[in-house]
N, C-alpha and C. Protein backbone atom coordinates (compact mmCIF):
# COMPACT_ATOMS: atom_id res chain seq x y z
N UNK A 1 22.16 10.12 13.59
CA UNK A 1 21.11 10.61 12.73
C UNK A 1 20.31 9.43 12.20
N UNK A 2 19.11 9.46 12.27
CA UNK A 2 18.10 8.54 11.68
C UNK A 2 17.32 9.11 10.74
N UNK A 3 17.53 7.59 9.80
CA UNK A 3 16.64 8.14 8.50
C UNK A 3 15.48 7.36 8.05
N UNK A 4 14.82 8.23 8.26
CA UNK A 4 13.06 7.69 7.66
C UNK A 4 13.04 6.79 5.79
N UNK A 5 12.62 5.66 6.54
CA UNK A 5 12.46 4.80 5.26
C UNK A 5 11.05 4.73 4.91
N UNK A 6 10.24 5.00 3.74
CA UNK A 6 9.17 4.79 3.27
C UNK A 6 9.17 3.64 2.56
N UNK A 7 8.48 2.26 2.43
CA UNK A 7 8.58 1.26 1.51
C UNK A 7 7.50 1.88 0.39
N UNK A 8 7.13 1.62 -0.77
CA UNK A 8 6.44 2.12 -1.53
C UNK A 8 5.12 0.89 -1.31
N UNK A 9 5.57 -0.08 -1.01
CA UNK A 9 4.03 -0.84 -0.64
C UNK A 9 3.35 -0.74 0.60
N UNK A 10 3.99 0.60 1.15
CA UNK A 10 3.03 1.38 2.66
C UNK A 10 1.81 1.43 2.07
N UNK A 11 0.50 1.50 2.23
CA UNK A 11 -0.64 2.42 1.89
C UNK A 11 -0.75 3.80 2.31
N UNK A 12 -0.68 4.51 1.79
CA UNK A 12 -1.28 5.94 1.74
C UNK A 12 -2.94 6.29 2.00
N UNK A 13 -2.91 7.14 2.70
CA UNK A 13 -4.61 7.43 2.91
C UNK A 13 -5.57 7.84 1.66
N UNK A 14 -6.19 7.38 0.88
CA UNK A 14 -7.07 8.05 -0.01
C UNK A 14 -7.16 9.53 0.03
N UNK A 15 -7.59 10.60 -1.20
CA UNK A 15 -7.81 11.50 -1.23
C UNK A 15 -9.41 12.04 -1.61
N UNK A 16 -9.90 12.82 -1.11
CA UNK A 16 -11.16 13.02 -1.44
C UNK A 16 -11.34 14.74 -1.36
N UNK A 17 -12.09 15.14 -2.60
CA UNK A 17 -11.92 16.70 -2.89
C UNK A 17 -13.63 16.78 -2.81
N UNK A 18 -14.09 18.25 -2.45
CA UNK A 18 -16.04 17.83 -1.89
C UNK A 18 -16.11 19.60 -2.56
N UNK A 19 -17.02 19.16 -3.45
CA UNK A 19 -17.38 20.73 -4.01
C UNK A 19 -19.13 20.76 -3.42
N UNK A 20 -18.98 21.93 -2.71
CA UNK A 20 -20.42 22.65 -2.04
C UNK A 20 -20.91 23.35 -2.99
N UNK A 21 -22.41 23.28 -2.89
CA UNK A 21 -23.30 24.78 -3.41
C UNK A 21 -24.56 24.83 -2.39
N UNK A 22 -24.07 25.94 -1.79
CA UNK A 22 -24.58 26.58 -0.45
C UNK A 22 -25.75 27.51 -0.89
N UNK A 23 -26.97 27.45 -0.04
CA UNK A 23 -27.92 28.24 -0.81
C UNK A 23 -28.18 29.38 0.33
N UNK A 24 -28.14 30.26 0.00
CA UNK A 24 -28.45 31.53 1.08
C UNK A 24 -29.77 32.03 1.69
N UNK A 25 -30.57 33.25 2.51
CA UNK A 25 -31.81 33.38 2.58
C UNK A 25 -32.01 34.31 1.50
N UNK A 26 -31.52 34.74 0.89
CA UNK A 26 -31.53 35.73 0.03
C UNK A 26 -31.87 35.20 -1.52
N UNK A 27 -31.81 33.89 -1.73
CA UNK A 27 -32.05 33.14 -2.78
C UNK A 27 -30.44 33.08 -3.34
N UNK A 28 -29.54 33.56 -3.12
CA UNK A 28 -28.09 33.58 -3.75
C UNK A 28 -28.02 32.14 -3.47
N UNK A 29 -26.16 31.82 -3.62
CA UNK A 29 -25.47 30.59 -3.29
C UNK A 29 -23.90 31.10 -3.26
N UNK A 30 -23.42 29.88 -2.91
CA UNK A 30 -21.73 29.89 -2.96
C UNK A 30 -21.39 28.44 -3.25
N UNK A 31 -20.19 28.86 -3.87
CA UNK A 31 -19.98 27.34 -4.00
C UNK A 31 -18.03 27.69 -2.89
N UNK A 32 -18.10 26.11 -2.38
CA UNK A 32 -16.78 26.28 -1.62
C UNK A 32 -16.13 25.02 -1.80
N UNK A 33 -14.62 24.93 -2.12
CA UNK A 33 -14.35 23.84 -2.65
C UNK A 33 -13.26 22.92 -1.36
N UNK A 34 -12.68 21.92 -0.72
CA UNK A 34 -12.50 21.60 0.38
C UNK A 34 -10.91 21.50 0.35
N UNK A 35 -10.53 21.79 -1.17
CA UNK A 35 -8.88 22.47 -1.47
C UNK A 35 -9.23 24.03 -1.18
N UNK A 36 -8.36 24.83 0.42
CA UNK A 36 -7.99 25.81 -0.01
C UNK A 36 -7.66 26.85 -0.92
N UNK A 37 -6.89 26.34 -2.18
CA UNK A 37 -5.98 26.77 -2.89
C UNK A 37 -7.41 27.29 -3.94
N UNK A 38 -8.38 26.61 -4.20
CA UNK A 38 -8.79 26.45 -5.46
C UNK A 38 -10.08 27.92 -5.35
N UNK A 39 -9.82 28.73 -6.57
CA UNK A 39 -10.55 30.24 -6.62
C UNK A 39 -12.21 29.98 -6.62
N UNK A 40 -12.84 29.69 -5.90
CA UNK A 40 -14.40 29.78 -6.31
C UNK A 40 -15.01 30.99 -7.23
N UNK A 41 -16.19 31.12 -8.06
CA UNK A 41 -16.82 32.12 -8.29
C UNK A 41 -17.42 32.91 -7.08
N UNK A 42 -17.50 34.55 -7.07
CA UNK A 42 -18.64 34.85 -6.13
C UNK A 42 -19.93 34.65 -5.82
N UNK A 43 -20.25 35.06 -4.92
CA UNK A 43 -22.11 34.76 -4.35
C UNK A 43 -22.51 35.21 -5.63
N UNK A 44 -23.71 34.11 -6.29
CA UNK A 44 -24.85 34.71 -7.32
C UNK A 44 -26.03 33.93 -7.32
N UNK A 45 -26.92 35.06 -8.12
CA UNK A 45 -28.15 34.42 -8.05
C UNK A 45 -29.07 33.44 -9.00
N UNK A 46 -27.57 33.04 -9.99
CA UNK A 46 -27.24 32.55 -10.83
C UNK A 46 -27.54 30.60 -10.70
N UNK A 47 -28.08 30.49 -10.49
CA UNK A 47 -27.98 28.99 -9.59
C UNK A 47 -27.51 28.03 -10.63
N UNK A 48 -28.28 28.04 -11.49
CA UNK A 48 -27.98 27.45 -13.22
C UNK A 48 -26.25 27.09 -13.27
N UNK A 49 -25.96 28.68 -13.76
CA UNK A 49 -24.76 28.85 -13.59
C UNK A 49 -23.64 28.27 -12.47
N UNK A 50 -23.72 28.43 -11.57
CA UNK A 50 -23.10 27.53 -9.96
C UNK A 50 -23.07 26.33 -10.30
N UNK A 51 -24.27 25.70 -10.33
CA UNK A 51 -24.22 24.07 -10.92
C UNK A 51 -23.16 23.90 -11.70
N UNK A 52 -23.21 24.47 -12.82
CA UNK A 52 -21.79 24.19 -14.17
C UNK A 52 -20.88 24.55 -13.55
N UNK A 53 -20.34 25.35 -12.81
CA UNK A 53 -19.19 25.29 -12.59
C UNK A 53 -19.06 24.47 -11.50
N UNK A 54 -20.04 23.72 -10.32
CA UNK A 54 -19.47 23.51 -9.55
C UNK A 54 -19.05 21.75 -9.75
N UNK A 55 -20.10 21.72 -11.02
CA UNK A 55 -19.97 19.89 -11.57
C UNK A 55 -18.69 20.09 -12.40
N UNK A 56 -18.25 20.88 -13.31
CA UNK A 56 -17.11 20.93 -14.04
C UNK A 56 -15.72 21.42 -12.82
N UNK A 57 -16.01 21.67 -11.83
CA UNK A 57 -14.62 22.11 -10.66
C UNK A 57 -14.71 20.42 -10.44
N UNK A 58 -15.63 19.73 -10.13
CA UNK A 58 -15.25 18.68 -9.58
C UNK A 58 -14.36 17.89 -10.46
N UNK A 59 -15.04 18.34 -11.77
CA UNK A 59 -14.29 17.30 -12.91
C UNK A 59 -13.11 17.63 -13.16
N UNK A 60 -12.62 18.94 -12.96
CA UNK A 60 -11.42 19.37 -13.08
C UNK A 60 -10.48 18.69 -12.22
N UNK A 61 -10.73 18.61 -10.84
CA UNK A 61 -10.24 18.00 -9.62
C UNK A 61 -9.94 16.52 -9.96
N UNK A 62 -10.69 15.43 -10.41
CA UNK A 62 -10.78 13.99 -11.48
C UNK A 62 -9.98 13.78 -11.97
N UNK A 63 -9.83 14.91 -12.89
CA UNK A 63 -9.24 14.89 -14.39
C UNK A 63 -7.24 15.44 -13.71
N UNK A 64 -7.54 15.78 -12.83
CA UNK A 64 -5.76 16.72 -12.89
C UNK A 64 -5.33 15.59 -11.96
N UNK A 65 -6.01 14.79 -11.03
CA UNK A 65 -5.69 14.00 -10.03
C UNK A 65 -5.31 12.53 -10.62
N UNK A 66 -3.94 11.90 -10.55
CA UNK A 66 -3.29 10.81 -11.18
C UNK A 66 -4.00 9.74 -9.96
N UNK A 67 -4.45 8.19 -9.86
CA UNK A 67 -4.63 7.74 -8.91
C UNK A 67 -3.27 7.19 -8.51
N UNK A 68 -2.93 6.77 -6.92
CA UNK A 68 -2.18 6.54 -6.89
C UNK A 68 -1.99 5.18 -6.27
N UNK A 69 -1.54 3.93 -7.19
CA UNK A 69 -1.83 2.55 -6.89
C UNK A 69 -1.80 1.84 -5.47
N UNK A 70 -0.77 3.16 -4.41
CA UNK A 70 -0.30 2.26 -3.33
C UNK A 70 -1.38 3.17 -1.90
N UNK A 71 -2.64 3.83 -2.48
CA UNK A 71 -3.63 4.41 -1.73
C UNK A 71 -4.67 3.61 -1.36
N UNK A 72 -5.01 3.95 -0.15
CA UNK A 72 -5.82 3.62 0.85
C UNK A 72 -7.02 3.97 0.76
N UNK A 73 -8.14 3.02 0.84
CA UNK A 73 -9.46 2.94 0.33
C UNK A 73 -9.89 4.52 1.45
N UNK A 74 -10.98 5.68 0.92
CA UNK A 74 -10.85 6.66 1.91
C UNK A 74 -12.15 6.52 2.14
N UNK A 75 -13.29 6.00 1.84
CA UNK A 75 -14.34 5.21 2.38
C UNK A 75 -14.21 4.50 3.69
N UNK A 76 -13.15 3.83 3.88
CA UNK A 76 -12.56 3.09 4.61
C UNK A 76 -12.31 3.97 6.15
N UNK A 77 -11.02 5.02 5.53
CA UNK A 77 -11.08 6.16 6.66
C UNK A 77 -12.12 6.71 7.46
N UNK A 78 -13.80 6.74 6.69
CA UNK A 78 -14.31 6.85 6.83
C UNK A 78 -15.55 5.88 7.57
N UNK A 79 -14.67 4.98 7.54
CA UNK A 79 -15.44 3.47 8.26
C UNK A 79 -16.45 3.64 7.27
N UNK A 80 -16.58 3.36 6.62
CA UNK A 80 -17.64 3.16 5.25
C UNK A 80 -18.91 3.59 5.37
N UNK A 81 -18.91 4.67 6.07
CA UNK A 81 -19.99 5.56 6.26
C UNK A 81 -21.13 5.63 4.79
N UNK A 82 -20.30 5.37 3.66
CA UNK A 82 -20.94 5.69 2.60
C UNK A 82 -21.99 4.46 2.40
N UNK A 83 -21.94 3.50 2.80
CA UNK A 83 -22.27 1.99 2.23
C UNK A 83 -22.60 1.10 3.91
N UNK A 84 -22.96 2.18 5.21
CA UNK A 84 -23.11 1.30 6.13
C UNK A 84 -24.06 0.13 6.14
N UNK A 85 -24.59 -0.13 5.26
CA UNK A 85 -25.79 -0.86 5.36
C UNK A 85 -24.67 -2.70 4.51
N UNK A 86 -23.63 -2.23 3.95
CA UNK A 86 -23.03 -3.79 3.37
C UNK A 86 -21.79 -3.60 3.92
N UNK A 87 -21.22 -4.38 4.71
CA UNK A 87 -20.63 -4.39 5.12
C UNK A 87 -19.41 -5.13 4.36
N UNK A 88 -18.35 -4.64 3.89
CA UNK A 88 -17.56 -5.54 3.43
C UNK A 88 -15.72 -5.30 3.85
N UNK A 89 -14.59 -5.93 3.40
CA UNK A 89 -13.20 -5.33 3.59
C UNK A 89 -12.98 -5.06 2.57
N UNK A 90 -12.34 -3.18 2.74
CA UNK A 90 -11.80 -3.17 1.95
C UNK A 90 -10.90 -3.63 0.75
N UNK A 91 -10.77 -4.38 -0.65
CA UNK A 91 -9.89 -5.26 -0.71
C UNK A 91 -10.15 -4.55 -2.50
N UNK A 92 -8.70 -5.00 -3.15
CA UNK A 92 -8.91 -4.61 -5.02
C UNK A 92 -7.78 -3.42 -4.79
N UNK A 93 -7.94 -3.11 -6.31
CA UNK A 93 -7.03 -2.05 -6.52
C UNK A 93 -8.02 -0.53 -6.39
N UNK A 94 -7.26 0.53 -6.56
CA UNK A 94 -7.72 2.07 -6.29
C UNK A 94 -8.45 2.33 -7.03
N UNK A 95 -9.50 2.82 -7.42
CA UNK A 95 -10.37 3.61 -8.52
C UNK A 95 -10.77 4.65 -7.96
N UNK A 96 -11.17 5.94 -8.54
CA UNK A 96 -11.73 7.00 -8.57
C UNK A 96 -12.98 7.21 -8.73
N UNK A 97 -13.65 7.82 -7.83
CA UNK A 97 -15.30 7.73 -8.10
C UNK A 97 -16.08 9.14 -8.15
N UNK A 98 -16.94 9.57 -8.61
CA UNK A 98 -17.71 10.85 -8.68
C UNK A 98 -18.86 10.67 -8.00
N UNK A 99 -19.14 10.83 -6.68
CA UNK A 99 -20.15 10.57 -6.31
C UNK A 99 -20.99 12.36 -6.17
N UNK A 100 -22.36 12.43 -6.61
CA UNK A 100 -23.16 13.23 -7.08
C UNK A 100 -24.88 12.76 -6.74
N UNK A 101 -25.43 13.28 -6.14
CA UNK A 101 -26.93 12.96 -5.94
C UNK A 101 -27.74 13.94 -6.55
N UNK A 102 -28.62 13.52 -7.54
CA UNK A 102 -29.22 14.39 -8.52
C UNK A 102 -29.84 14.98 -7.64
N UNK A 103 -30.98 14.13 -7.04
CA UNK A 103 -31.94 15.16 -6.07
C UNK A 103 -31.95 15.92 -5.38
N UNK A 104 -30.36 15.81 -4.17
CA UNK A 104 -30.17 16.93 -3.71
C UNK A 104 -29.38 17.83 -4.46
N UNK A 105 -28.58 17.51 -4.89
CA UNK A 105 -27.46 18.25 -6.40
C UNK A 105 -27.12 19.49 -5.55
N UNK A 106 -26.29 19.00 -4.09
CA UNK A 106 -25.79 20.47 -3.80
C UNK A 106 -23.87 19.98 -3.85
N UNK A 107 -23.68 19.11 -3.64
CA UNK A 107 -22.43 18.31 -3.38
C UNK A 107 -21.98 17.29 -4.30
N UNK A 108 -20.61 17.15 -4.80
CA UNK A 108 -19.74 16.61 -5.75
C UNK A 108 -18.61 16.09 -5.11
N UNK A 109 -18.42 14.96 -4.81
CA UNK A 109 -17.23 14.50 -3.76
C UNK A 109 -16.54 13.94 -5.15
N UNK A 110 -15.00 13.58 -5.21
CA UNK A 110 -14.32 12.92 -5.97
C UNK A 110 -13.32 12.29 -4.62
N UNK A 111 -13.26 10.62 -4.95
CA UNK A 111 -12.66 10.39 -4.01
C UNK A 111 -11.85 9.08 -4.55
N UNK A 112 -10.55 8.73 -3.91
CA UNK A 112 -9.98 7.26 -4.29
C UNK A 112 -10.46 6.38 -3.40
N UNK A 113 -11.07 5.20 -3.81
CA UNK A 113 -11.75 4.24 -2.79
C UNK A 113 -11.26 2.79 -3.59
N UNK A 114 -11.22 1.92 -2.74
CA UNK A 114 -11.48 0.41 -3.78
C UNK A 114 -12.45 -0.28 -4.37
N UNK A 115 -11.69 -0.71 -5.26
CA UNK A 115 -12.70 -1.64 -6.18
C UNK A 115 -13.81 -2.50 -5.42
N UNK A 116 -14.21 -2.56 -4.01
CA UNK A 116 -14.47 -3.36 -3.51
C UNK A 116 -16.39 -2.28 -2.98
N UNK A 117 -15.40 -1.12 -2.17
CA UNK A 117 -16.38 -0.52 -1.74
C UNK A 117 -17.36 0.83 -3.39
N UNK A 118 -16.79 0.91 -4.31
CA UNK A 118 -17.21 2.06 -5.35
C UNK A 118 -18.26 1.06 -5.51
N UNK A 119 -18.61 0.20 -6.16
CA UNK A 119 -20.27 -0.05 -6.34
C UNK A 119 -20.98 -0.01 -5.29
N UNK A 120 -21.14 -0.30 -4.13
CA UNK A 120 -21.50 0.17 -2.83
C UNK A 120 -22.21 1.48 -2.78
N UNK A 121 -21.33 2.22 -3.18
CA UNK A 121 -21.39 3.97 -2.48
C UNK A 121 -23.08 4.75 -3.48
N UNK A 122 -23.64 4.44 -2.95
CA UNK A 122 -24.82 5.40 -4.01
C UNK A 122 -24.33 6.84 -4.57
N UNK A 123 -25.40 7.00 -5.56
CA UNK A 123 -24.65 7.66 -6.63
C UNK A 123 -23.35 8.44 -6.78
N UNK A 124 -22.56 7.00 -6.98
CA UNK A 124 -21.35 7.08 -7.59
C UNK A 124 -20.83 6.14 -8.92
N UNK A 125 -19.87 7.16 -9.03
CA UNK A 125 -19.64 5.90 -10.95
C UNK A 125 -18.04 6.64 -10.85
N UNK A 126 -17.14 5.14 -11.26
CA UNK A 126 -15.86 5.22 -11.60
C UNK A 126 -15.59 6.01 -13.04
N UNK A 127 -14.77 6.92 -12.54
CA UNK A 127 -14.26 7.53 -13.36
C UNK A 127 -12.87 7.51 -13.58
N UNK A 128 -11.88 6.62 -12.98
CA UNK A 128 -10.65 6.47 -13.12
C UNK A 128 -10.32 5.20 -12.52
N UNK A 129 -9.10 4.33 -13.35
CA UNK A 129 -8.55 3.51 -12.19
C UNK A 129 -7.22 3.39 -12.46
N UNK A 130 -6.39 2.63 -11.25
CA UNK A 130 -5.21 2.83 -10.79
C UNK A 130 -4.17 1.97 -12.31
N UNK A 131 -3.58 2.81 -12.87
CA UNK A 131 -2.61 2.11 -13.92
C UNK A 131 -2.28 0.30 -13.44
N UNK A 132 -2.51 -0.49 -14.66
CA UNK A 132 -1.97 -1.88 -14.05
C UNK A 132 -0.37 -1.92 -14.36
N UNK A 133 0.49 -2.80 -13.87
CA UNK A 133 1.88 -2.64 -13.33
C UNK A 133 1.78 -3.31 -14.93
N UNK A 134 3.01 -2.92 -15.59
CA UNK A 134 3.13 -3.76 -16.84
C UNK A 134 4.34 -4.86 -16.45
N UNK A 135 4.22 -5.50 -17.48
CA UNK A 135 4.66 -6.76 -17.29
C UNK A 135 6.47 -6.91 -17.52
N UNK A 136 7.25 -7.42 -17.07
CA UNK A 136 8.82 -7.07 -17.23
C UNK A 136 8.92 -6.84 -18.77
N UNK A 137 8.69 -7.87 -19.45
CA UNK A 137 8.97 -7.99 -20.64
C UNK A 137 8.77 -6.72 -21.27
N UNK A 138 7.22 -6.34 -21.44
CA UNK A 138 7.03 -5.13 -22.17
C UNK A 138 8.22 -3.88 -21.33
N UNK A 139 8.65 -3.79 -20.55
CA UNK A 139 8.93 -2.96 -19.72
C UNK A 139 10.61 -2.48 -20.37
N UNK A 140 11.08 -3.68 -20.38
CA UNK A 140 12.78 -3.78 -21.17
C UNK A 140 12.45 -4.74 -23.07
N UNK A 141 12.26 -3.95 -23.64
CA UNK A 141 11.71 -4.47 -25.14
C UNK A 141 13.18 -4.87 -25.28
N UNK A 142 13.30 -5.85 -26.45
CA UNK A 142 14.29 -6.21 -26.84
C UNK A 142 15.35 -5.33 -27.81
N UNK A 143 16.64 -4.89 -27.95
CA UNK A 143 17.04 -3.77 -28.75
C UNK A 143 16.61 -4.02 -30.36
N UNK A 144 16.24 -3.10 -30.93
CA UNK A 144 15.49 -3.25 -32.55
C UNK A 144 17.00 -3.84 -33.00
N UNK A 145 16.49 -4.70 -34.05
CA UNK A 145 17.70 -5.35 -34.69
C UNK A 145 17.45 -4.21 -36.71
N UNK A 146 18.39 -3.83 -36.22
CA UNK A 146 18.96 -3.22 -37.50
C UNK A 146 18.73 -4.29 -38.72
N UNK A 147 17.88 -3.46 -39.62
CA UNK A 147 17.71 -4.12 -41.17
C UNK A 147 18.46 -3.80 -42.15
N UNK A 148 18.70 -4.47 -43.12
CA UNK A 148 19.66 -3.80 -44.73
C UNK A 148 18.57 -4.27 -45.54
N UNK A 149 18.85 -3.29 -46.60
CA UNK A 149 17.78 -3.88 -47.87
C UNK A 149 18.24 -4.98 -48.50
N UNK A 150 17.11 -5.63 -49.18
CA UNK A 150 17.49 -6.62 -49.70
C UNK A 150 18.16 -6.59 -50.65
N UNK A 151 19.09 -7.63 -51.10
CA UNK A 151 20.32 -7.59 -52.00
C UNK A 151 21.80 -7.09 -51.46
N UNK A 152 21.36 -5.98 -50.11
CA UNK A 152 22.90 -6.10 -49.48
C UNK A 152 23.26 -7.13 -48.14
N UNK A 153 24.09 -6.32 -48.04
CA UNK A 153 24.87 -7.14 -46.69
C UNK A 153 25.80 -6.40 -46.14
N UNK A 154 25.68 -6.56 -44.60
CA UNK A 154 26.58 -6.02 -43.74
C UNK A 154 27.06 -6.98 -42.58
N UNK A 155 28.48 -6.56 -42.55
CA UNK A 155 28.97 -7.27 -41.31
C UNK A 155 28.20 -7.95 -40.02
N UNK A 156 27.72 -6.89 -39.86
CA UNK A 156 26.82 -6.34 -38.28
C UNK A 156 25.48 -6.25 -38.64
N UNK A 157 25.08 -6.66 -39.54
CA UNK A 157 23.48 -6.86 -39.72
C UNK A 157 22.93 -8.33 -39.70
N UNK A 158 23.92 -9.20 -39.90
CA UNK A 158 22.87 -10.43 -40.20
C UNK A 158 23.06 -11.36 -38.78
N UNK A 159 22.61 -12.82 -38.49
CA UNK A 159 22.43 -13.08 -37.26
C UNK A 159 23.97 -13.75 -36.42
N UNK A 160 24.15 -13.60 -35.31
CA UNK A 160 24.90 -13.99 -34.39
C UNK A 160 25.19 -15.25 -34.29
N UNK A 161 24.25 -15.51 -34.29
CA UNK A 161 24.02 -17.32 -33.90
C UNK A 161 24.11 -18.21 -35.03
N UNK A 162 25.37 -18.88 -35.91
CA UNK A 162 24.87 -20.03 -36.61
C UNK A 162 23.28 -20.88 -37.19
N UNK A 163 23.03 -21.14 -35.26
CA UNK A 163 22.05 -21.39 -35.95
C UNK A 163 20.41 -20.96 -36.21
N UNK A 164 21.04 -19.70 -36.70
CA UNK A 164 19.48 -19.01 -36.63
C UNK A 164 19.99 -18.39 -38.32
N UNK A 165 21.10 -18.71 -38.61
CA UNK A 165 21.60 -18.29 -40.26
C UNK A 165 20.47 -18.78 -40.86
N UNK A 166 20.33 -18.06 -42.11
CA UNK A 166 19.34 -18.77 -43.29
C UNK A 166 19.86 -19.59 -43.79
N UNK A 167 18.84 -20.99 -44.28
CA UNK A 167 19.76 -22.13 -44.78
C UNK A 167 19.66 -21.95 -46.38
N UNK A 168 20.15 -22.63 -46.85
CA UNK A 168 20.22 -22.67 -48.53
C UNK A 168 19.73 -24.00 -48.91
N UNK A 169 19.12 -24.34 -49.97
CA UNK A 169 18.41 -25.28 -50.26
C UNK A 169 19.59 -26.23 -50.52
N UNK A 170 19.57 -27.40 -50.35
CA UNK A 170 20.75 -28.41 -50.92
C UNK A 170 20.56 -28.76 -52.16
N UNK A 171 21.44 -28.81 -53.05
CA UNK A 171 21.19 -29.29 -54.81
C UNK A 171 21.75 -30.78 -54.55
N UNK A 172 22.00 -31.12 -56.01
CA UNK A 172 21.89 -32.92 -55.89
C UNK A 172 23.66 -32.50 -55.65
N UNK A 173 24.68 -31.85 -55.82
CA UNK A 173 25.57 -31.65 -55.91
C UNK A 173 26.28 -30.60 -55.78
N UNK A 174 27.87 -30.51 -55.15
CA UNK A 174 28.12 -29.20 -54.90
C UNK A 174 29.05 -28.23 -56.57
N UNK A 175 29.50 -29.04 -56.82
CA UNK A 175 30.59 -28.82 -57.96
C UNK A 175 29.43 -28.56 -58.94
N UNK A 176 30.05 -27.60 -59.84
CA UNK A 176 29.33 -27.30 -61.06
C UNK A 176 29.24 -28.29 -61.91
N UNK A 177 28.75 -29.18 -62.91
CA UNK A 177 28.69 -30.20 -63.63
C UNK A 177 28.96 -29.43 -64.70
N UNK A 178 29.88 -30.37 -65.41
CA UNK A 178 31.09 -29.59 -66.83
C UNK A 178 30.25 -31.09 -67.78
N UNK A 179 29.71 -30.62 -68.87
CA UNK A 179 30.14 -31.76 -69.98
C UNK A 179 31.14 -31.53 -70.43
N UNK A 180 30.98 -33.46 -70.87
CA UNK A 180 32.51 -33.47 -71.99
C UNK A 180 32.08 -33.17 -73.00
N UNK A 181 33.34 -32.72 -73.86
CA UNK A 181 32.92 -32.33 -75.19
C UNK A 181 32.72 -33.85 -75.64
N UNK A 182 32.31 -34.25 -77.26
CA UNK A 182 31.89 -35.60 -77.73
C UNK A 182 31.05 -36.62 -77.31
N UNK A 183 30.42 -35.90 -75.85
CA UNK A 183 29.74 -36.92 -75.19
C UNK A 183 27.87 -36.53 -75.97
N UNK A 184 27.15 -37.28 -76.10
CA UNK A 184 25.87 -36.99 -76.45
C UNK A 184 24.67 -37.08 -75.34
N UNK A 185 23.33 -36.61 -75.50
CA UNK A 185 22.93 -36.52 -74.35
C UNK A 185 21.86 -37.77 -74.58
């Protein structure tokens, strides 16, 4: 039996979700979204209306979609169809982009691409990017060291180490100084 190993620093293919608004001869529309799963409104003649939902489906799609750091520029997949005119390598971390063209305003792509190719892509603007890896330290915090109020003391509250004890000021002497009686000052 063989078992399939995934390393997590594979790249994964980018994801890209494309909301339509289809215009009919009838003056209607549809909007169709390129997830199966997801319920469109019916044909209307509503066009106004279509727009809002079909710019807020995209945002919905944005907004529910986590990026995922070890994904593959999908511009790229696309041989950079979006940006043929600059040619560059893919290279950077993942960001999320909304690309939207006012003028034609029939299509809403949301897609993961890199930092390299998203300024490239005409009208598009980052709307997400890939979490940065935190650093060990923050990652394992040190255990909280238990406080006592001041004036007590506990076994198990104060420090481990000698020399991290609080010091005490040195006086000119350790012994209490006694006068004699008959002596004058």
């Amino acid at each position: 039996m063989t078992t399939a190993y995934q390393s997590t620093t594979e790249r994964i293919p980018g994801r890209s979700w494309t909301v339509r608004l289809t215009g009919h001869a009838d003056r209607s529309a549809t909007i169709t979204c390129s997830t199966a799963a997801c319920r469109m409104p019916a044909r209307s003649k509503d066009l106004a209306a279509l727009r809002t939902f079909a710019a807020s489906h995209a945002a919905a799609h944005a907004k529910a979609a986590t990026i995922r750091p070890n994904a593959a520029c999908h511009c790229r997949a696309q041989t950079c169809a979006a940006h043929a005119q600059d040619r560059v390598y893919c290279t950077g971390s993942v960001v999320m982009i909304l690309r939207h063209d006012p003028t034609v305003g029939r299509v809403w792509s949301v897609e993961e691409v890199c930092q390299t190719c998203a300024p490239l892509i005409p009208h598009a603007r980052v709307i997400a990017r890939a979490p940065r890896p935190r650093p060990a330290a923050v990652q394992n915090p040190a255990p909280a060291r238990t406080t006592v109020p001041a004036g007590f003391s506990s076994a198990n509250s104060g420090p481990t180490d000698r020399s991290e004890a609080p010091r005490r000021p040195r006086s000119a002497s350790r012994r209490p100084h006694h006068r004699r009686s008959g002596q004058g000052r």
